[in-house]
N, C-alpha and C. Protein backbone atom coordinates (compact mmCIF):
# COMPACT_ATOMS: atom_id res chain seq x y z
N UNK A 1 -21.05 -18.54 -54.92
CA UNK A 1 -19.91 -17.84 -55.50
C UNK A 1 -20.23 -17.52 -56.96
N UNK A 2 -20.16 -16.67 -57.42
CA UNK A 2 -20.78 -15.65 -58.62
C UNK A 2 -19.79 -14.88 -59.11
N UNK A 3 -19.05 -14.07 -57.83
CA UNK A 3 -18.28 -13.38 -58.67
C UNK A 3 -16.86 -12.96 -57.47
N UNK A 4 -15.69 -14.15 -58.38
CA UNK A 4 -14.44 -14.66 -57.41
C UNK A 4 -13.52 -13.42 -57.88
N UNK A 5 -12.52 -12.31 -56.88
CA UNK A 5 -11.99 -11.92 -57.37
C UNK A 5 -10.33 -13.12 -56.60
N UNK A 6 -9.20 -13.32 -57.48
CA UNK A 6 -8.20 -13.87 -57.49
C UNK A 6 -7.11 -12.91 -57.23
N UNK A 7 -6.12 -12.99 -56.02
CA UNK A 7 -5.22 -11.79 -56.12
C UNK A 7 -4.08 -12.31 -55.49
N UNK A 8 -3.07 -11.89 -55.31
CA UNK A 8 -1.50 -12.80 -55.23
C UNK A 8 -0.43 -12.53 -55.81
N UNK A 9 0.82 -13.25 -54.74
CA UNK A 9 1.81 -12.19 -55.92
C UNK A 9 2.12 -12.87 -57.47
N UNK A 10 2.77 -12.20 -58.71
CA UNK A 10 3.69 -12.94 -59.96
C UNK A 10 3.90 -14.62 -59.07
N UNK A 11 3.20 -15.20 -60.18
CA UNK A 11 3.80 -16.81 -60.05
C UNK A 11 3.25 -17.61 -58.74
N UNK A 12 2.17 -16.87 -58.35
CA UNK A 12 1.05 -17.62 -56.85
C UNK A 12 0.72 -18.61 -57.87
N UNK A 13 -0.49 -18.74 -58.86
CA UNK A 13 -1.19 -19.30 -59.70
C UNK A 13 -2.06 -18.60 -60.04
N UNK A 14 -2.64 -17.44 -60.29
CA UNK A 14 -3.43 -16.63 -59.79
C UNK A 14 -4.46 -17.23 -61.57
N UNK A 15 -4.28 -17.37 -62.72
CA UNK A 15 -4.47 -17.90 -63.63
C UNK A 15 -4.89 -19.27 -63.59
N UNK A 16 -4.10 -20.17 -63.12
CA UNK A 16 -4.00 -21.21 -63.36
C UNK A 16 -5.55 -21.75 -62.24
N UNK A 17 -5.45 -21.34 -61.58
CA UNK A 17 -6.62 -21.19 -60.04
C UNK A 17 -7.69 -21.24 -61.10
N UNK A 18 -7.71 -19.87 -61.69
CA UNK A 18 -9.13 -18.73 -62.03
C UNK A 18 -9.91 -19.70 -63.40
N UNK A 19 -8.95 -20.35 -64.56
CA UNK A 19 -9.48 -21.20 -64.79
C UNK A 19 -10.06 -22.85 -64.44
N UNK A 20 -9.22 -23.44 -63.43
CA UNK A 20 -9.52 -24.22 -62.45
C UNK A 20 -11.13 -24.37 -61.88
N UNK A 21 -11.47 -22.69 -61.59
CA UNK A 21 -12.53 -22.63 -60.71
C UNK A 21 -13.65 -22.65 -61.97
N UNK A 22 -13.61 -21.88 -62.88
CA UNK A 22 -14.09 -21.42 -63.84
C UNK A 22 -14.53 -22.49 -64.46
N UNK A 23 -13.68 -23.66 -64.86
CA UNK A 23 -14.31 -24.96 -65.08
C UNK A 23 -15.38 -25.64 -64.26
N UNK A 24 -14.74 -25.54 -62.62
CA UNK A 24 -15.61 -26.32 -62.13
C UNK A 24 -17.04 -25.86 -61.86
N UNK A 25 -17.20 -24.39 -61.63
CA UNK A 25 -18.53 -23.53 -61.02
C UNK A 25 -18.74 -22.83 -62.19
N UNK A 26 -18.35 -22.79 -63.31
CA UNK A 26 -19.51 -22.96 -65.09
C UNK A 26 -19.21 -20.96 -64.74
N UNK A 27 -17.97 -20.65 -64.32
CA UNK A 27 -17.89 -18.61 -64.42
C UNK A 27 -17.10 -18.50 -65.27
N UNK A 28 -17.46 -16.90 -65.65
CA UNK A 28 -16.50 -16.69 -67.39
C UNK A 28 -14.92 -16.44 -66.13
N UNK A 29 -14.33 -16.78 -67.00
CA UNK A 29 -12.69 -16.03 -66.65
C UNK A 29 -12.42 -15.15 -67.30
N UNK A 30 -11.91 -14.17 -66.64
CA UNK A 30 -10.98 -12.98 -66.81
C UNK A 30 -9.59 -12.93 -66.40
N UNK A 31 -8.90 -12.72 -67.40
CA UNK A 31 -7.52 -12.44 -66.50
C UNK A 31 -7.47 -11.25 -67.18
N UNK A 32 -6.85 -10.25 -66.14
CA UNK A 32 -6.42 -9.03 -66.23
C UNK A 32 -4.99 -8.89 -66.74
N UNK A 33 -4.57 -9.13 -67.38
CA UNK A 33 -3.15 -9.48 -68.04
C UNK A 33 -3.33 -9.20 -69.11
N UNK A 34 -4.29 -9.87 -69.55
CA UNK A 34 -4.88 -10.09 -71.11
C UNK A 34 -5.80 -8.75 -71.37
N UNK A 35 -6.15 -8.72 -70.26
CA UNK A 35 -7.13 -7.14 -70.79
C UNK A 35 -6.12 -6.24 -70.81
N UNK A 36 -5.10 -5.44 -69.86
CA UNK A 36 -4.28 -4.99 -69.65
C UNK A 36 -3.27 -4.62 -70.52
N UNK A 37 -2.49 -5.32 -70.89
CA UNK A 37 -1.36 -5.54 -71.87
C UNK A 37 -1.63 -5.18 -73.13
N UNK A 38 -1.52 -4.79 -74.44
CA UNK A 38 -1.70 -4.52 -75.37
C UNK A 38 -0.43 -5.11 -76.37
N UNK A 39 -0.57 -5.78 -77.30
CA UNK A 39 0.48 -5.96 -78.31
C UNK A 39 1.86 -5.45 -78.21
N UNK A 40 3.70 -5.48 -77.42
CA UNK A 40 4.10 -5.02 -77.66
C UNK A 40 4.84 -4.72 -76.14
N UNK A 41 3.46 -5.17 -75.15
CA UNK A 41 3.86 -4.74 -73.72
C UNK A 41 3.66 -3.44 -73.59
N UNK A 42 2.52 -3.19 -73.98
CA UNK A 42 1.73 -1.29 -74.33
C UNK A 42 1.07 -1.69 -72.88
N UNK A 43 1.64 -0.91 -72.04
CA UNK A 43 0.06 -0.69 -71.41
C UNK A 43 -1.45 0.28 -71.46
N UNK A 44 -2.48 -0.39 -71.06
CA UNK A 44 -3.43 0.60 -71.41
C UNK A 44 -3.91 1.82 -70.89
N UNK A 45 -3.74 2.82 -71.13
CA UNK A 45 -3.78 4.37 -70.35
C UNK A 45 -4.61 4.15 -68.93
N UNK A 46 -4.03 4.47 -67.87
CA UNK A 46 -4.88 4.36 -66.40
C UNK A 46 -6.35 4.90 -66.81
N UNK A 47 -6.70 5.99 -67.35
CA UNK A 47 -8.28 6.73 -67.06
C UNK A 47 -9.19 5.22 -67.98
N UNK A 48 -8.69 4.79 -69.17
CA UNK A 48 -8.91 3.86 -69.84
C UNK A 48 -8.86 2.43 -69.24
N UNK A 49 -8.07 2.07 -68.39
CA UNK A 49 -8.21 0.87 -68.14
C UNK A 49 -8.99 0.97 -66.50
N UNK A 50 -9.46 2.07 -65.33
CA UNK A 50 -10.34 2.14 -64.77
C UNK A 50 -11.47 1.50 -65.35
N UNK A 51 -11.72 2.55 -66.11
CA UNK A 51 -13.21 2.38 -66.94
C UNK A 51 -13.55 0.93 -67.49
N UNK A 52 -12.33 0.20 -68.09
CA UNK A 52 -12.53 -0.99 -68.72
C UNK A 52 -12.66 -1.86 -67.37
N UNK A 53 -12.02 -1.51 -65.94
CA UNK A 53 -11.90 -2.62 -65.06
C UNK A 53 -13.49 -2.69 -63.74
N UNK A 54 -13.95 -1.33 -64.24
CA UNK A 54 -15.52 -0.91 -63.87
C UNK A 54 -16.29 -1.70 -64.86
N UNK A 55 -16.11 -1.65 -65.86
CA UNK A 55 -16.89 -2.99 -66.75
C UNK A 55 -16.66 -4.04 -66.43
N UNK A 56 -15.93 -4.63 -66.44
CA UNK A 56 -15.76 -6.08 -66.44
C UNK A 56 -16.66 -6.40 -64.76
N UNK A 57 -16.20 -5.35 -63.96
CA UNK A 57 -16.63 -6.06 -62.43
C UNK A 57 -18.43 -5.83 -62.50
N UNK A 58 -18.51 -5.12 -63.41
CA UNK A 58 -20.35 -4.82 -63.14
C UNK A 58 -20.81 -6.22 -63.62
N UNK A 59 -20.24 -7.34 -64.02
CA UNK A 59 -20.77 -8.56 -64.52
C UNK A 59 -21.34 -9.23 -63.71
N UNK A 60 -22.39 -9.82 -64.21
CA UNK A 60 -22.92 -10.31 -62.88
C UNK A 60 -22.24 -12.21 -62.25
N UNK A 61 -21.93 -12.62 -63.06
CA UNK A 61 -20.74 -13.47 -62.86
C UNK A 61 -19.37 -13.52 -63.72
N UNK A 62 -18.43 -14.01 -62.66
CA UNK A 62 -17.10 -14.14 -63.07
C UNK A 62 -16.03 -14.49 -62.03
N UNK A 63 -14.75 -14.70 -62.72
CA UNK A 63 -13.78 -15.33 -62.00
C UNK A 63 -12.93 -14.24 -62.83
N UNK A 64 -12.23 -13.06 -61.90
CA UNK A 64 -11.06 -11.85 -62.26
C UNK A 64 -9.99 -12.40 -61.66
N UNK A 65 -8.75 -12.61 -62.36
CA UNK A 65 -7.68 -12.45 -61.43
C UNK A 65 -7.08 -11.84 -61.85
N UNK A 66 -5.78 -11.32 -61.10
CA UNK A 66 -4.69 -10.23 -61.61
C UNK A 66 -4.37 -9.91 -60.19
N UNK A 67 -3.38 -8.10 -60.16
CA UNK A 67 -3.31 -7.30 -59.11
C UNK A 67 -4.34 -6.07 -59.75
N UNK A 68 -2.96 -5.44 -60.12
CA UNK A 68 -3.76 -4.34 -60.84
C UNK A 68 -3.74 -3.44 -59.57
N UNK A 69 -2.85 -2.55 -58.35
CA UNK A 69 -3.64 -2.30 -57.16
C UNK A 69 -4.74 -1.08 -57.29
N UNK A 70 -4.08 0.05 -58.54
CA UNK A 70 -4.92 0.85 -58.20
C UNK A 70 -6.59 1.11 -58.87
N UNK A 71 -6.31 -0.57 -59.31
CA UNK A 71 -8.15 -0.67 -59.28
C UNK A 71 -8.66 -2.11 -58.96
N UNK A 72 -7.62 -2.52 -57.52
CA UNK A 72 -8.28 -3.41 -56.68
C UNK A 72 -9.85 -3.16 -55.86
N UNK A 73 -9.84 -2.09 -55.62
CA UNK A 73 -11.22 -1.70 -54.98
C UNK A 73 -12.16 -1.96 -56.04
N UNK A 74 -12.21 -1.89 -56.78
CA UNK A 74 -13.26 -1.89 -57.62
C UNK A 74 -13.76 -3.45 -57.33
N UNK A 75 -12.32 -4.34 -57.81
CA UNK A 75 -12.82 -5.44 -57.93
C UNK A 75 -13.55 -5.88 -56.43
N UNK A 76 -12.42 -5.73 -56.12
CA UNK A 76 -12.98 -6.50 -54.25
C UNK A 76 -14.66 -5.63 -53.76
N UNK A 77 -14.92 -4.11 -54.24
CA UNK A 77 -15.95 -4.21 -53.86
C UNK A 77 -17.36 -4.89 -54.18
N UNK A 78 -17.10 -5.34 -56.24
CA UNK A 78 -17.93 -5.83 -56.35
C UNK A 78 -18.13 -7.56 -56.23
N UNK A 79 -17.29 -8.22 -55.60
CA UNK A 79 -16.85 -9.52 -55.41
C UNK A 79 -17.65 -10.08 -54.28
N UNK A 80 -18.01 -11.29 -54.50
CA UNK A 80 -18.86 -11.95 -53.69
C UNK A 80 -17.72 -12.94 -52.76
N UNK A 81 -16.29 -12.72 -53.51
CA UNK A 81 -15.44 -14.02 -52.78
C UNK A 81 -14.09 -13.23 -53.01
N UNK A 82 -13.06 -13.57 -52.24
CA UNK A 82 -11.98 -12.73 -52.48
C UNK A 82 -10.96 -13.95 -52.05
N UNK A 83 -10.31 -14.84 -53.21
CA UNK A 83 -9.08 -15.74 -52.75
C UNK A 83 -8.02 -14.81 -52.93
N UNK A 84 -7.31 -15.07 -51.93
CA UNK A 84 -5.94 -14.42 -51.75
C UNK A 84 -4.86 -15.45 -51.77
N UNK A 85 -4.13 -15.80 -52.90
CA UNK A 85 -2.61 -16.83 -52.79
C UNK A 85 -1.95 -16.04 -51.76
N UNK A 86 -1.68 -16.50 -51.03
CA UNK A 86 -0.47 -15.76 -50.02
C UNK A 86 0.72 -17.10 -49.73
N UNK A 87 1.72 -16.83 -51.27
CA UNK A 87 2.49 -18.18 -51.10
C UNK A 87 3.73 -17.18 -50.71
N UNK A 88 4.74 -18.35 -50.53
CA UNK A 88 5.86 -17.65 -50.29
C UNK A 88 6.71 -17.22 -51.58
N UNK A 89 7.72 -16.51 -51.10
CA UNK A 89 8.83 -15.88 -52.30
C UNK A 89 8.84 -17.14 -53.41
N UNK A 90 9.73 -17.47 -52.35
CA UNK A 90 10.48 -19.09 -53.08
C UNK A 90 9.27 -20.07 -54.23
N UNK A 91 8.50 -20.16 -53.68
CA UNK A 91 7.45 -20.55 -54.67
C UNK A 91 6.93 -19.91 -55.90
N UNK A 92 6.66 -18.71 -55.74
CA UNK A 92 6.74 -17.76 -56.70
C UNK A 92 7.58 -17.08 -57.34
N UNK A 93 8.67 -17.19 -57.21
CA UNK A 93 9.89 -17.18 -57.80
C UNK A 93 10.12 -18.35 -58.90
N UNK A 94 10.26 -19.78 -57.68
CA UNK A 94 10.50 -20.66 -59.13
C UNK A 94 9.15 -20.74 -60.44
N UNK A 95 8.11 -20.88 -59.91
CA UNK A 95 7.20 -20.84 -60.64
C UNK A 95 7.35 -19.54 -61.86
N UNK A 96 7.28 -18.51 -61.76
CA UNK A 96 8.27 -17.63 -62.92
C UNK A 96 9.03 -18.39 -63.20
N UNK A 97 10.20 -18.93 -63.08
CA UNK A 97 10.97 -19.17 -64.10
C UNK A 97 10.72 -20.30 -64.75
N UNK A 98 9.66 -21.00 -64.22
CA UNK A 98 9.15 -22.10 -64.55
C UNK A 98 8.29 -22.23 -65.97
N UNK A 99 7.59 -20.75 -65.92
CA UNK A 99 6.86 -20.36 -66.82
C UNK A 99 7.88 -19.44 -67.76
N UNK A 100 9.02 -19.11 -67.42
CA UNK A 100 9.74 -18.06 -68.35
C UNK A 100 10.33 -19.83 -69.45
N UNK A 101 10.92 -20.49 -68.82
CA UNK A 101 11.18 -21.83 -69.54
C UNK A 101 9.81 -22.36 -70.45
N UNK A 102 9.09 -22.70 -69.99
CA UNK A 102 7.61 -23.02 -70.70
C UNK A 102 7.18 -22.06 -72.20
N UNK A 103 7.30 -21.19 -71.74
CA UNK A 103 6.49 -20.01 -72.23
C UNK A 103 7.96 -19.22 -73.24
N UNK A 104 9.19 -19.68 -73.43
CA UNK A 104 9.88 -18.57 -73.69
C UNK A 104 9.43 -18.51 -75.14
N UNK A 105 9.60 -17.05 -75.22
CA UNK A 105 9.17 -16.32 -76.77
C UNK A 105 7.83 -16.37 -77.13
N UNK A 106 6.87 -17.18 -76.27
CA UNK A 106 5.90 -17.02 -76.70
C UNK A 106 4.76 -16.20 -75.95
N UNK A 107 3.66 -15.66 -76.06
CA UNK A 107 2.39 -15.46 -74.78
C UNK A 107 2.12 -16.82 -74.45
N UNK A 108 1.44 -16.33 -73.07
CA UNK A 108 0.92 -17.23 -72.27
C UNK A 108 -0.25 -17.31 -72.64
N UNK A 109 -0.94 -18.82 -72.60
CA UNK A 109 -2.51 -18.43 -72.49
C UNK A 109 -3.60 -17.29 -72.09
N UNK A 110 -3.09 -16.61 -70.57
CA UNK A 110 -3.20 -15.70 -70.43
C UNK A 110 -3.27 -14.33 -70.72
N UNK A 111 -2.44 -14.11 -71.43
CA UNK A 111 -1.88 -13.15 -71.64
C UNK A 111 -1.80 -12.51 -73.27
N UNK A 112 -1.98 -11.29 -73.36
CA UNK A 112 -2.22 -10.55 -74.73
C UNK A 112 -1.13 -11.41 -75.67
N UNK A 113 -1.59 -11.90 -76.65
CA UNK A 113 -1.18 -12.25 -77.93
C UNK A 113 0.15 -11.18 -78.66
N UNK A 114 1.28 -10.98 -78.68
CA UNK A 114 1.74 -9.84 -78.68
C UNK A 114 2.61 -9.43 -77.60
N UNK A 115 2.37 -10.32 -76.71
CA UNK A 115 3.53 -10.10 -75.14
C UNK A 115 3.97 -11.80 -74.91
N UNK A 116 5.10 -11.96 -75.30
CA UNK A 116 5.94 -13.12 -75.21
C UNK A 116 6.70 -12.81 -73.53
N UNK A 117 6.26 -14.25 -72.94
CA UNK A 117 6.55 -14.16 -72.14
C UNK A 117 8.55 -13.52 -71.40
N UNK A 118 8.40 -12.88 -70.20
CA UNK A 118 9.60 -12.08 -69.91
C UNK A 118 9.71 -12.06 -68.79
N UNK A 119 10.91 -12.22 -68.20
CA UNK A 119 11.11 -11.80 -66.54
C UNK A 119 12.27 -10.56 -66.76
N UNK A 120 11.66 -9.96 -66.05
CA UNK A 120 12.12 -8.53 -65.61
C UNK A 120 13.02 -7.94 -64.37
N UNK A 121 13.96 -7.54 -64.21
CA UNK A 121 14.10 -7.32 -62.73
C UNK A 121 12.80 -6.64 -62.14
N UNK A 122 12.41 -5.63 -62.14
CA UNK A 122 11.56 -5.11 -61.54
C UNK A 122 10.49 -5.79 -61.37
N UNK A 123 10.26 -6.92 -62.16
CA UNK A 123 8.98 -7.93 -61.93
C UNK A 123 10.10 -9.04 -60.58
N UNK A 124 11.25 -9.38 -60.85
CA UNK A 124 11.67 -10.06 -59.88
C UNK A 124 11.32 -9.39 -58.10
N UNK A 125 11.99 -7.99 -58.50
CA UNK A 125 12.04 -7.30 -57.73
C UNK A 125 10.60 -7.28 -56.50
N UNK A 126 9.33 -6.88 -57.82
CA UNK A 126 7.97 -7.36 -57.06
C UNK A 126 7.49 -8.02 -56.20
N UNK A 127 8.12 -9.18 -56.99
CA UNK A 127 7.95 -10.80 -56.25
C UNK A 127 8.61 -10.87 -55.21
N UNK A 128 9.23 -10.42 -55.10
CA UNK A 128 10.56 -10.20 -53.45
C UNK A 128 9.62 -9.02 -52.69
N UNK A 129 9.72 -8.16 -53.00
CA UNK A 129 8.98 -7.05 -51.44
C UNK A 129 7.45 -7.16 -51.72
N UNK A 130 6.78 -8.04 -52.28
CA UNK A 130 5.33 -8.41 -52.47
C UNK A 130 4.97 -8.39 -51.19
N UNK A 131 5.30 -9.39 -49.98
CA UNK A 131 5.01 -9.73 -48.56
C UNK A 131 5.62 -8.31 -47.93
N UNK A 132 6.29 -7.53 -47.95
CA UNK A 132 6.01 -6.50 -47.42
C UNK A 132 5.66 -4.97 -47.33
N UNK A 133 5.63 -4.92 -49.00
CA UNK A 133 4.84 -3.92 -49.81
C UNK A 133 3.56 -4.01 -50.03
N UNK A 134 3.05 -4.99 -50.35
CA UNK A 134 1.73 -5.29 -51.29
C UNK A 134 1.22 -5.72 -50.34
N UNK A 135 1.16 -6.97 -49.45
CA UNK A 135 0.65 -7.73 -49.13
C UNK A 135 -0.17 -7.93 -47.63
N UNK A 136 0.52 -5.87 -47.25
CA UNK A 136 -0.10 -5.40 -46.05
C UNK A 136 -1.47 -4.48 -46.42
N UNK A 137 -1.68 -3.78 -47.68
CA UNK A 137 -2.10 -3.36 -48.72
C UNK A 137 -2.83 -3.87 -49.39
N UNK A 138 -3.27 -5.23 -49.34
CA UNK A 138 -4.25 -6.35 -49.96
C UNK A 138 -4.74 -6.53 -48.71
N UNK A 139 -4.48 -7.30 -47.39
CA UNK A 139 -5.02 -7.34 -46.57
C UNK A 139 -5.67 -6.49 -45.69
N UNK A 140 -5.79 -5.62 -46.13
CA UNK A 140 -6.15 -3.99 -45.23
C UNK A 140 -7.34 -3.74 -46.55
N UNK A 141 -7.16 -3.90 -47.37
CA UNK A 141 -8.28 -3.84 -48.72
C UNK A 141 -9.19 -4.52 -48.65
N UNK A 142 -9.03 -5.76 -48.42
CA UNK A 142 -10.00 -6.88 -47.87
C UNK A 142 -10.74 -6.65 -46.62
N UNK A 143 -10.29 -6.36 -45.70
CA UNK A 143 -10.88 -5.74 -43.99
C UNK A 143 -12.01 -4.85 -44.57
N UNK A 144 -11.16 -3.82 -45.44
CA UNK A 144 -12.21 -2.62 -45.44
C UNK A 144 -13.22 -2.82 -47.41
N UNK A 145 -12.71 -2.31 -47.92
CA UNK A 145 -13.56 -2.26 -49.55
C UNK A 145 -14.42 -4.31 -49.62
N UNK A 146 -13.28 -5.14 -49.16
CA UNK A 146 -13.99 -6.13 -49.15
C UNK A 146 -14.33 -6.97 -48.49
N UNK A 147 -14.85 -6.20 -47.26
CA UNK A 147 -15.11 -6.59 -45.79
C UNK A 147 -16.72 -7.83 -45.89
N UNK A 148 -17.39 -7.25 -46.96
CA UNK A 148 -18.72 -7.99 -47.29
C UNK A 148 -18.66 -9.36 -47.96
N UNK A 149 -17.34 -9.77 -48.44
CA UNK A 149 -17.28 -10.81 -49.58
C UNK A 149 -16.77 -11.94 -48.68
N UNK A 150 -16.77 -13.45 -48.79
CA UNK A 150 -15.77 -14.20 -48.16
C UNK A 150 -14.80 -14.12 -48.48
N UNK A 151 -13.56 -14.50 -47.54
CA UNK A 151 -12.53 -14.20 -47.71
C UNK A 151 -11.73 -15.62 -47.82
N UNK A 152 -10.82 -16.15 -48.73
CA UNK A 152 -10.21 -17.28 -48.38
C UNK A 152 -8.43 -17.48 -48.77
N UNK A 153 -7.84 -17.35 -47.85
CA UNK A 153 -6.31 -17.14 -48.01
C UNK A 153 -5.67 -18.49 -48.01
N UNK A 154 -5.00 -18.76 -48.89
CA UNK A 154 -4.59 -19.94 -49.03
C UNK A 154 -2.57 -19.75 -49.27
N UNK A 155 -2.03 -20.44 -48.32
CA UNK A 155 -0.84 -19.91 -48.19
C UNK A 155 0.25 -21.44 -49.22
N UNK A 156 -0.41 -22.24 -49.46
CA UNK A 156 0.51 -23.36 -50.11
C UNK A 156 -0.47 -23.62 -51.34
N UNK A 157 0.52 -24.53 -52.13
CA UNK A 157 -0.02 -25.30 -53.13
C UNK A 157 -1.21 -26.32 -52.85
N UNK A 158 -0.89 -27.03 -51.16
CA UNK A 158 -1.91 -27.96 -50.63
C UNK A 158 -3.17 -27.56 -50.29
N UNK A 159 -2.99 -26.31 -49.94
CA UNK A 159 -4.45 -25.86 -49.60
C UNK A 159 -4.95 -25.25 -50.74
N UNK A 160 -4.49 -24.74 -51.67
CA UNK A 160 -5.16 -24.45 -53.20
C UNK A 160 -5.92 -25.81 -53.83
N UNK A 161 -5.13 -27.27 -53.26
CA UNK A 161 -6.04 -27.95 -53.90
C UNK A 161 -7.19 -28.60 -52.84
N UNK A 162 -7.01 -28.31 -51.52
CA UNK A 162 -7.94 -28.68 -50.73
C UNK A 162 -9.11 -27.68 -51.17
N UNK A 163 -9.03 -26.59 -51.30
CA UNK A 163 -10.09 -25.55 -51.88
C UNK A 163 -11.18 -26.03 -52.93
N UNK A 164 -10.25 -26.59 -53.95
CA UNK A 164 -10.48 -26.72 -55.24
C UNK A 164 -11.51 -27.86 -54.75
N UNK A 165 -10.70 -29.01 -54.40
CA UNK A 165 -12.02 -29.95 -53.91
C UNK A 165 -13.09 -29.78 -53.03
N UNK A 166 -13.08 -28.55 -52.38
CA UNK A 166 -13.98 -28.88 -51.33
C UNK A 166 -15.27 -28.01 -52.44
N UNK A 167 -15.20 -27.65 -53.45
CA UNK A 167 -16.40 -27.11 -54.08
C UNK A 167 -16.73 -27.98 -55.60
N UNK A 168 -18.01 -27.98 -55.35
CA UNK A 168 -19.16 -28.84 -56.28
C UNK A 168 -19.08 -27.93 -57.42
């Protein structure tokens, strides 16, 4: 494993994982949040943040997480591993607010310096039709753009840490 892409809905762990792994198998982390976001909750112009998300994946190791969908292909094609959180609502739900409490007024580790953490409806909203918007749309991405990479779907907190241990 060389180069993990991380994908899942708001509040899977998708962060919390990517450095996890990143410690244990010595890969840079990326979170796409932090590249993404700009001071202010700017986002970065689509033709501009392609290009930046074609860089980052030409690395020859790393640990990406984020969504990002319309430059999931990129990642998943150049990915040697593709974890997918596939938790439920309810989990990812509290976990947001878990982190909106943690985190209020400030950024997240993650996340651009300049974006204090926020829940949004439309980010709530996400997190609710994720499993039947997104999540037919990630798995159909995986079949095809990242049909070459392993694939490992982990649907609870228990099997995120059975994962975690089962690698040296």
């Amino acid at each position: 494993m060389r180069r993990i892409a991380i994908i899942g809905p708001g509040g899977a762990g998708k962060s919390t994982l990517a450095r996890r792994l990143g410690a244990r198998l010595g890969l840079p982390v990326i979170h796409l949040d932090a590249e993404h976001w700009r001071p202010g909750w700017v986002e970065t112009p689509a033709d501009e943040w392609a290009a930046k998300v074609r860089e980052l994946a030409a690395g020859e190791r790393w640990i990406i997480d984020g969504n990002y969908g319309k430059t999931m292909e990129i990642r998943l094609a150049a990915a040697d591993t593709i974890v997918f959180l596939d938790f439920p609502r309810r989990i990812c739900l509290w976990r947001v607010l878990r982190r909106q409490l943690q985190y209020r007024g400030r950024s997240r580790p993650d996340m651009t310096e300049g974006c204090p953490e926020r829940i949004t409806l439309q980010f709530v909203r996400w997190i609710w039709e994720y499993p039947r918007t997104r999540r037919p749309k990630v798995l159909a991405d995986m079949r095809s753009t990242g049909a070459h990479a392993r694939h490992v779907i982990l649907r609870s907190p228990r099997e995120v840490e059975g994962f975690v241990a089962s690698l040296r």
